[in-house]
N, C-alpha and C. Protein backbone atom coordinates (compact mmCIF):
# COMPACT_ATOMS: atom_id res chain seq x y z
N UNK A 1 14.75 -25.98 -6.82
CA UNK A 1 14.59 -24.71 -6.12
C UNK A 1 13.81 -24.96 -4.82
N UNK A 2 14.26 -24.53 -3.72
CA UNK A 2 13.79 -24.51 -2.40
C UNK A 2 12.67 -23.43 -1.95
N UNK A 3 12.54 -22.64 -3.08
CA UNK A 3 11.48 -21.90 -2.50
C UNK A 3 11.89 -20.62 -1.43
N UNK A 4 13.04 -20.42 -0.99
CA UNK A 4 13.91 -19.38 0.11
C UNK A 4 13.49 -18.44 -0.42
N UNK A 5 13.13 -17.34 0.24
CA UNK A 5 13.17 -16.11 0.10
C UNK A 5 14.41 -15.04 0.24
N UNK A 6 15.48 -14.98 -0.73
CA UNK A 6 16.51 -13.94 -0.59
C UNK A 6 16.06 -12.93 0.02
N UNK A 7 17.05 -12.30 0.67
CA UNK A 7 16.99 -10.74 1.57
C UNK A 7 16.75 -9.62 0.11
N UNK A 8 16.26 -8.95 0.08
CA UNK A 8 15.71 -7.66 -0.79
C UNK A 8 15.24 -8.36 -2.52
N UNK A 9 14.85 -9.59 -2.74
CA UNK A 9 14.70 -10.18 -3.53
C UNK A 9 13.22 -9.51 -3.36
N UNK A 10 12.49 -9.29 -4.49
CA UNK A 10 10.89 -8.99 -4.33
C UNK A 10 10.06 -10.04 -4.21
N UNK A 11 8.78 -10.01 -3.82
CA UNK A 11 7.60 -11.32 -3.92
C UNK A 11 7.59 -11.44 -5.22
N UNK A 12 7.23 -12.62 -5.67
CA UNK A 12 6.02 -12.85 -6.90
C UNK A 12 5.00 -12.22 -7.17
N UNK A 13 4.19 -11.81 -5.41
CA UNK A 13 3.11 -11.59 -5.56
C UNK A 13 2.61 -10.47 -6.02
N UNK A 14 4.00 -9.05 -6.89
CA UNK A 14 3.54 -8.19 -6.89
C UNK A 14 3.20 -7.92 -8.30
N UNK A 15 3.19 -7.06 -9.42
CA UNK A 15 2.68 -6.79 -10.53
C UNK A 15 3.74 -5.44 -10.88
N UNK A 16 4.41 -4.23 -10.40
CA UNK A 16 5.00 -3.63 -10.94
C UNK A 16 6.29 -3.12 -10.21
N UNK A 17 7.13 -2.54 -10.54
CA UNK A 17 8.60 -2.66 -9.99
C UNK A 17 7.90 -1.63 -8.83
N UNK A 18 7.60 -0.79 -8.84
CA UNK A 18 6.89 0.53 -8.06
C UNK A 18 6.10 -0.35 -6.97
N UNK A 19 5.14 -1.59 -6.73
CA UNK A 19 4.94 -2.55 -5.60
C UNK A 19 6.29 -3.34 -5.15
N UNK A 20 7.31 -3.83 -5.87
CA UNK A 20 8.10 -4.38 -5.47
C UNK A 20 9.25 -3.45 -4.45
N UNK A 21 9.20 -1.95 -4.89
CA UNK A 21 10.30 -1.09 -4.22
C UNK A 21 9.46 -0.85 -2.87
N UNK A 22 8.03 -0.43 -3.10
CA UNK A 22 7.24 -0.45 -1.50
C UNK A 22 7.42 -1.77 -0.86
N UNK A 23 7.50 -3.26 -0.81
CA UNK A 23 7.64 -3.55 -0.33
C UNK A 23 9.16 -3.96 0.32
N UNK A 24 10.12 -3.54 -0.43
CA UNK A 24 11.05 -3.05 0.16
C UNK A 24 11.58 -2.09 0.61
N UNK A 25 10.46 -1.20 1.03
CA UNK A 25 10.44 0.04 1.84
C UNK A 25 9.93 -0.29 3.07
N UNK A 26 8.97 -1.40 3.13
CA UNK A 26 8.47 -2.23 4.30
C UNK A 26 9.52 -2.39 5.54
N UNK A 27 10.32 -3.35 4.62
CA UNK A 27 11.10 -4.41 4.82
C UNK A 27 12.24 -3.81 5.47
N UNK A 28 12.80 -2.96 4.60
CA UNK A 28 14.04 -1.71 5.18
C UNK A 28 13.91 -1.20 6.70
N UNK A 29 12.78 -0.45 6.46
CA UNK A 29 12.26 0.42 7.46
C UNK A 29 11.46 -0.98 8.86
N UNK A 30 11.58 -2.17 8.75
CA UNK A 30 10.89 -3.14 9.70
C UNK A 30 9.38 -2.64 10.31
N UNK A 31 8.89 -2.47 8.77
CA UNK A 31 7.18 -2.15 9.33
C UNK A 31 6.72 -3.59 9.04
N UNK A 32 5.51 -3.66 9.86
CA UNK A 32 4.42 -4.94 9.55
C UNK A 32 4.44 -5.27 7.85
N UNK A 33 4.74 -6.32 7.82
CA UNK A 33 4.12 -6.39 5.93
C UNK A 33 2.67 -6.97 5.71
N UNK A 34 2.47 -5.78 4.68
CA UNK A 34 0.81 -5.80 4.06
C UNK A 34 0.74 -7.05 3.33
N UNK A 35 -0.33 -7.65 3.03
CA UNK A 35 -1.29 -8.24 2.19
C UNK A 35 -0.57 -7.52 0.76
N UNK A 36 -0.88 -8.23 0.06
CA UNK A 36 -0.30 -7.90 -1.26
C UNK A 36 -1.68 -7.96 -2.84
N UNK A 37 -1.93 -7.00 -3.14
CA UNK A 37 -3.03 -7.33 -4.39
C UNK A 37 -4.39 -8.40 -3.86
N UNK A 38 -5.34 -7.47 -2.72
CA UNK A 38 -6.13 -8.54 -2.41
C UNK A 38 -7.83 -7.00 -2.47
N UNK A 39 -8.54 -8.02 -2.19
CA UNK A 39 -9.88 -7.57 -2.45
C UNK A 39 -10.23 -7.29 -1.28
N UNK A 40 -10.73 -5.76 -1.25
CA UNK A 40 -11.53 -5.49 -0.61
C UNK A 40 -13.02 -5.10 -1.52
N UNK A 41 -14.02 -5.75 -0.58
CA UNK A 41 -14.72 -6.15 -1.48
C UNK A 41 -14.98 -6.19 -2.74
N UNK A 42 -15.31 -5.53 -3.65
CA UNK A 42 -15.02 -5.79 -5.01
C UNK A 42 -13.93 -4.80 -5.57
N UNK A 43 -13.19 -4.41 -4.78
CA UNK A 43 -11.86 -3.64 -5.61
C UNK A 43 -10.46 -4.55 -5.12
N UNK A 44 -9.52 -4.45 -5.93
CA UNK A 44 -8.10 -4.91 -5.59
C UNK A 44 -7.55 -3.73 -5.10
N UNK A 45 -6.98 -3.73 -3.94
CA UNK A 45 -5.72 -2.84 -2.99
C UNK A 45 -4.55 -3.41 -3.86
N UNK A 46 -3.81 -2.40 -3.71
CA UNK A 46 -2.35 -2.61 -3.63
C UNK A 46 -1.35 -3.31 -2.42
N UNK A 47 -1.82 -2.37 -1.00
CA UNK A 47 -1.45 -3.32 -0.20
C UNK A 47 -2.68 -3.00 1.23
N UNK A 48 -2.66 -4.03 1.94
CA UNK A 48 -3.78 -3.77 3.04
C UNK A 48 -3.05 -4.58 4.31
N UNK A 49 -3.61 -3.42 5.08
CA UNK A 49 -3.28 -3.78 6.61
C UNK A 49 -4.52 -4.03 7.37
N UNK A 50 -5.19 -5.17 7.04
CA UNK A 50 -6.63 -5.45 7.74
C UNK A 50 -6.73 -5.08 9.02
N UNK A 51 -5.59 -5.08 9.88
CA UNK A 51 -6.28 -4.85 11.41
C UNK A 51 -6.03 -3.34 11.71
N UNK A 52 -5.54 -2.75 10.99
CA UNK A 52 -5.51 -0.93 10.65
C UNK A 52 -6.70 -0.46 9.61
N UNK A 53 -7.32 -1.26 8.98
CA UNK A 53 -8.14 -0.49 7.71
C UNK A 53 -7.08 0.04 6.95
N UNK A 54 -6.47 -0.16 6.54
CA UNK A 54 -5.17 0.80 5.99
C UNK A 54 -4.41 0.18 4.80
N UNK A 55 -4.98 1.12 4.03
CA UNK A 55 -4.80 0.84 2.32
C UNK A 55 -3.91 1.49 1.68
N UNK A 56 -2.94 1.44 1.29
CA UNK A 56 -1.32 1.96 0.54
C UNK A 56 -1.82 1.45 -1.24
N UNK A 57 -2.11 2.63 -1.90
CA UNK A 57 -1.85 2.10 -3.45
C UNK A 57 -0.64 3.09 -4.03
N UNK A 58 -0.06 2.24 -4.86
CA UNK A 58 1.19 2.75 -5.53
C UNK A 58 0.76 2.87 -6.73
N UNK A 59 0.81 4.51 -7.17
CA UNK A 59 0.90 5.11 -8.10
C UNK A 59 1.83 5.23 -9.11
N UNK A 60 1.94 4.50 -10.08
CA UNK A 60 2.99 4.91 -11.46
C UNK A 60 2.52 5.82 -11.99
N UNK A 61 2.90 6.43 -12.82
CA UNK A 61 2.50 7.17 -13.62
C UNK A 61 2.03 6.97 -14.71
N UNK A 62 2.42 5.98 -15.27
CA UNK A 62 2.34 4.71 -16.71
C UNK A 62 1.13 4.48 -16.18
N UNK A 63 0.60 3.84 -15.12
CA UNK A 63 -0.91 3.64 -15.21
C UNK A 63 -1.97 4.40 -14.48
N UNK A 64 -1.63 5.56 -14.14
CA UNK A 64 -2.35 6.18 -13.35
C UNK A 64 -2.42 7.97 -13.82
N UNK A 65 -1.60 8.04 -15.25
CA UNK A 65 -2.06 9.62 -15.42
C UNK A 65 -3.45 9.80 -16.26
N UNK A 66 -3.91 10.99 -16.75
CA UNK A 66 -5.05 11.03 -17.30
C UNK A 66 -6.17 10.97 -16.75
N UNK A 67 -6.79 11.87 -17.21
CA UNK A 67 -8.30 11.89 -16.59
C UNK A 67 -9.40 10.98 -15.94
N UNK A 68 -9.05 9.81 -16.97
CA UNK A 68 -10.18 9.08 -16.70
C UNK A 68 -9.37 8.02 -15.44
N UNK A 69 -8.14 7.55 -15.29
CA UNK A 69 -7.47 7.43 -14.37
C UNK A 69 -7.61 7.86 -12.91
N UNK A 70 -7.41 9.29 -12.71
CA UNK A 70 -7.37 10.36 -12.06
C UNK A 70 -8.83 9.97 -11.40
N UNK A 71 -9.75 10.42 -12.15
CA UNK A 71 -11.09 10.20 -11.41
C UNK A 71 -11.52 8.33 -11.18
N UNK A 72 -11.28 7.77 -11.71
CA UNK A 72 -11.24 6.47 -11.36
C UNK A 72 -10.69 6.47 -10.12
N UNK A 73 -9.69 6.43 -10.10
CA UNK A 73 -8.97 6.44 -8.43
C UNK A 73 -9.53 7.17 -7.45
N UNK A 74 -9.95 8.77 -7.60
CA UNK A 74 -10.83 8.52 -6.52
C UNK A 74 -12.27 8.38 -6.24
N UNK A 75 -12.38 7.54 -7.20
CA UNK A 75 -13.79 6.90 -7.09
C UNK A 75 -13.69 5.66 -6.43
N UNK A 76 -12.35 4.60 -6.27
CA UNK A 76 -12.42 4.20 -5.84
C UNK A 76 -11.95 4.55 -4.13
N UNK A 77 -11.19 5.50 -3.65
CA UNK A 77 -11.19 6.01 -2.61
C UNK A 77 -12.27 6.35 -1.53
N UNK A 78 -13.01 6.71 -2.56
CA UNK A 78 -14.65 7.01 -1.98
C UNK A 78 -15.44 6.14 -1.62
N UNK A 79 -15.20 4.63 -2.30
CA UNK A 79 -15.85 3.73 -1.99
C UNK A 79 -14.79 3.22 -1.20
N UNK A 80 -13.85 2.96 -1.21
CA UNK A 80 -12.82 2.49 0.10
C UNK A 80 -13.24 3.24 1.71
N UNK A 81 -13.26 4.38 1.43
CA UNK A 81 -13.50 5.00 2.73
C UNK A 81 -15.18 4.70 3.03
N UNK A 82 -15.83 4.81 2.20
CA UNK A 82 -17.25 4.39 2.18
C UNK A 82 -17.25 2.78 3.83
N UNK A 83 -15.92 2.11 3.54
CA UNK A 83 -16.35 0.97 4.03
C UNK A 83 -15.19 1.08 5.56
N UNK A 84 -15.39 2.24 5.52
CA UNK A 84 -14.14 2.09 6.61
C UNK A 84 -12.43 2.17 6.72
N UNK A 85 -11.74 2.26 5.74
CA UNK A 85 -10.73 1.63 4.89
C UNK A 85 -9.98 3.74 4.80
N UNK A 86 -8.97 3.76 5.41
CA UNK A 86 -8.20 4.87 4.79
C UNK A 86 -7.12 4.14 4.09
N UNK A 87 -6.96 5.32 2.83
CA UNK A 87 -6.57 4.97 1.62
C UNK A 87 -5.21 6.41 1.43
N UNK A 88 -3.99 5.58 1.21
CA UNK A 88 -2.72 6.69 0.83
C UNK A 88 -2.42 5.94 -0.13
N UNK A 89 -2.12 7.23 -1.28
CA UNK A 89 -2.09 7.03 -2.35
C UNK A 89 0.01 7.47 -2.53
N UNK A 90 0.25 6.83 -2.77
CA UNK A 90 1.97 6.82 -2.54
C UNK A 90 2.49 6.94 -4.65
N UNK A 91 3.03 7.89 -5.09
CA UNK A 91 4.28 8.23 -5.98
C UNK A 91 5.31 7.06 -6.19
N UNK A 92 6.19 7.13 -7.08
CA UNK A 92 7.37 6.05 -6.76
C UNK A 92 8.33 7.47 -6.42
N UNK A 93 8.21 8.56 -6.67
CA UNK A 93 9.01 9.37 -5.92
C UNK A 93 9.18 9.39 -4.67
N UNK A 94 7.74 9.49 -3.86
CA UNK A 94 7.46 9.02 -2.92
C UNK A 94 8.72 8.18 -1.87
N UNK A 95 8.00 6.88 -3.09
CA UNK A 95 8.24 5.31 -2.28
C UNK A 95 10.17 5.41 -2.25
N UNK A 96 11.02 6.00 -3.89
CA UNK A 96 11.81 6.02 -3.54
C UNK A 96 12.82 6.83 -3.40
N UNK A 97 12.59 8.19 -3.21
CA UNK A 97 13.17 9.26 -2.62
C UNK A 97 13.00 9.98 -1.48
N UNK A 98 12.12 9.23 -0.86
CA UNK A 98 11.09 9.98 0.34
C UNK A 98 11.08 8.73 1.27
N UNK A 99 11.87 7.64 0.54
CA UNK A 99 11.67 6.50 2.25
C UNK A 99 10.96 6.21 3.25
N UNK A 100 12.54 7.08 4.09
CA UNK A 100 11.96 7.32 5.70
C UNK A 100 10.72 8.39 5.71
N UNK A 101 10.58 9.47 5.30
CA UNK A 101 9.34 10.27 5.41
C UNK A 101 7.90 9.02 5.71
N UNK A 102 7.92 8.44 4.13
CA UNK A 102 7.05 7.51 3.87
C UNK A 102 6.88 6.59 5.44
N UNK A 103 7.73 5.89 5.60
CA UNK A 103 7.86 4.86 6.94
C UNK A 103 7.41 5.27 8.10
N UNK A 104 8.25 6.35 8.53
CA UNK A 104 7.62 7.07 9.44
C UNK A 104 6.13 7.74 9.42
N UNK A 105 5.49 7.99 8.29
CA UNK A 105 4.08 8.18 8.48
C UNK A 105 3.53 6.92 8.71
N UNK A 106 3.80 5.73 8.13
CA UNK A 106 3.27 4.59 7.92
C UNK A 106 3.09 4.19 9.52
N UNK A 107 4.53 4.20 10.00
CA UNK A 107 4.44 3.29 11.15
C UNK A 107 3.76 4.31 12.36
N UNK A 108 3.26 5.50 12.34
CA UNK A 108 2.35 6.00 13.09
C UNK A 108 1.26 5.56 12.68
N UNK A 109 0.69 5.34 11.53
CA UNK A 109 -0.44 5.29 11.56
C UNK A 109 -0.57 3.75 11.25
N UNK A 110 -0.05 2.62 11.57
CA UNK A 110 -0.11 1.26 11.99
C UNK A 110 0.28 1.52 13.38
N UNK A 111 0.45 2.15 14.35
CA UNK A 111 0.34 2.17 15.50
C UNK A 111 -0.78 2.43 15.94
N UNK A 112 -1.35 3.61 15.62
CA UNK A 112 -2.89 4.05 16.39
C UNK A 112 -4.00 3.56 16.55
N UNK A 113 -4.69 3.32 17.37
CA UNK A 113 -5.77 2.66 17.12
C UNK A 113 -6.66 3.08 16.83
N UNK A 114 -7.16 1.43 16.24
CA UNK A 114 -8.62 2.06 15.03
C UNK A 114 -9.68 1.99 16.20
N UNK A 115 -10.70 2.85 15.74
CA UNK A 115 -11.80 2.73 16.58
C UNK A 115 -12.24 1.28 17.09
N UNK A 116 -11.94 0.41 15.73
CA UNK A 116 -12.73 -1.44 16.98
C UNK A 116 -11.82 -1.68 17.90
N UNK A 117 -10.66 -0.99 18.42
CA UNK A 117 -9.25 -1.49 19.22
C UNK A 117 -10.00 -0.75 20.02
N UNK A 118 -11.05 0.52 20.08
CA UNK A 118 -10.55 1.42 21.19
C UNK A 118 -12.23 0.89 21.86
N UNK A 119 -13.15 0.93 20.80
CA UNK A 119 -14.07 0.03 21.62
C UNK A 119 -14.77 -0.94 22.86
């Protein structure tokens, strides 16, 4: 095996079909591709756009209904934004019935600049 990356084939690097369809919502739509499952400081993102602050987590429902869920998440939001970091919290309805909606918010707000750009 050569290691090639097929066209709409998913990474390895992701963990649930719901990361694998966002990043082929990326890919479709020709936005920047995020970082994949990385730390900001002591939490794991779903995906991060370091030179935007800009944090995309994908919501299943399988791991994200219920209370203690629910408030977990935005506890970690709070501490995400705490550090600078806006945080969209994306559906797989979302990711895959809502596309272009999705893309098009995305790629405005990977356009704008963050305050250290405007500095």
């Amino acid at each position: 095996m050569l290691g090639l990356r097929v066209e709409g084939e998913a990474p390895e690097r992701t963990r649930s079909e719901l990361e694998q369809a966002f990043l082929q919502l990326c890919e479709r739509y020709d936005l920047p591709m995020p970082e994949v499952n990385v730390k900001v400081a002591s939490l794991e993102v779903d995906f991060l756009w370091p030179a935007r602050r800009l944090i995309v987590e994908t919501d299943g429902y399988r791991f994200h209904r219920g209370r203690t869920a629910f408030e977990d998440d935005r506890n970690r939001d709070l501490s995400l934004r705490s550090l600078g970091y806006e945080v969209i919290r994306l559906t797989y309805r979302q990711v895959t019935d809502q596309s272009e909606r999705i893309a098009t918010i995305l790629r405005q707000l990977l356009a704008e600049p963050s305050d250290s750009d405007v500095a």
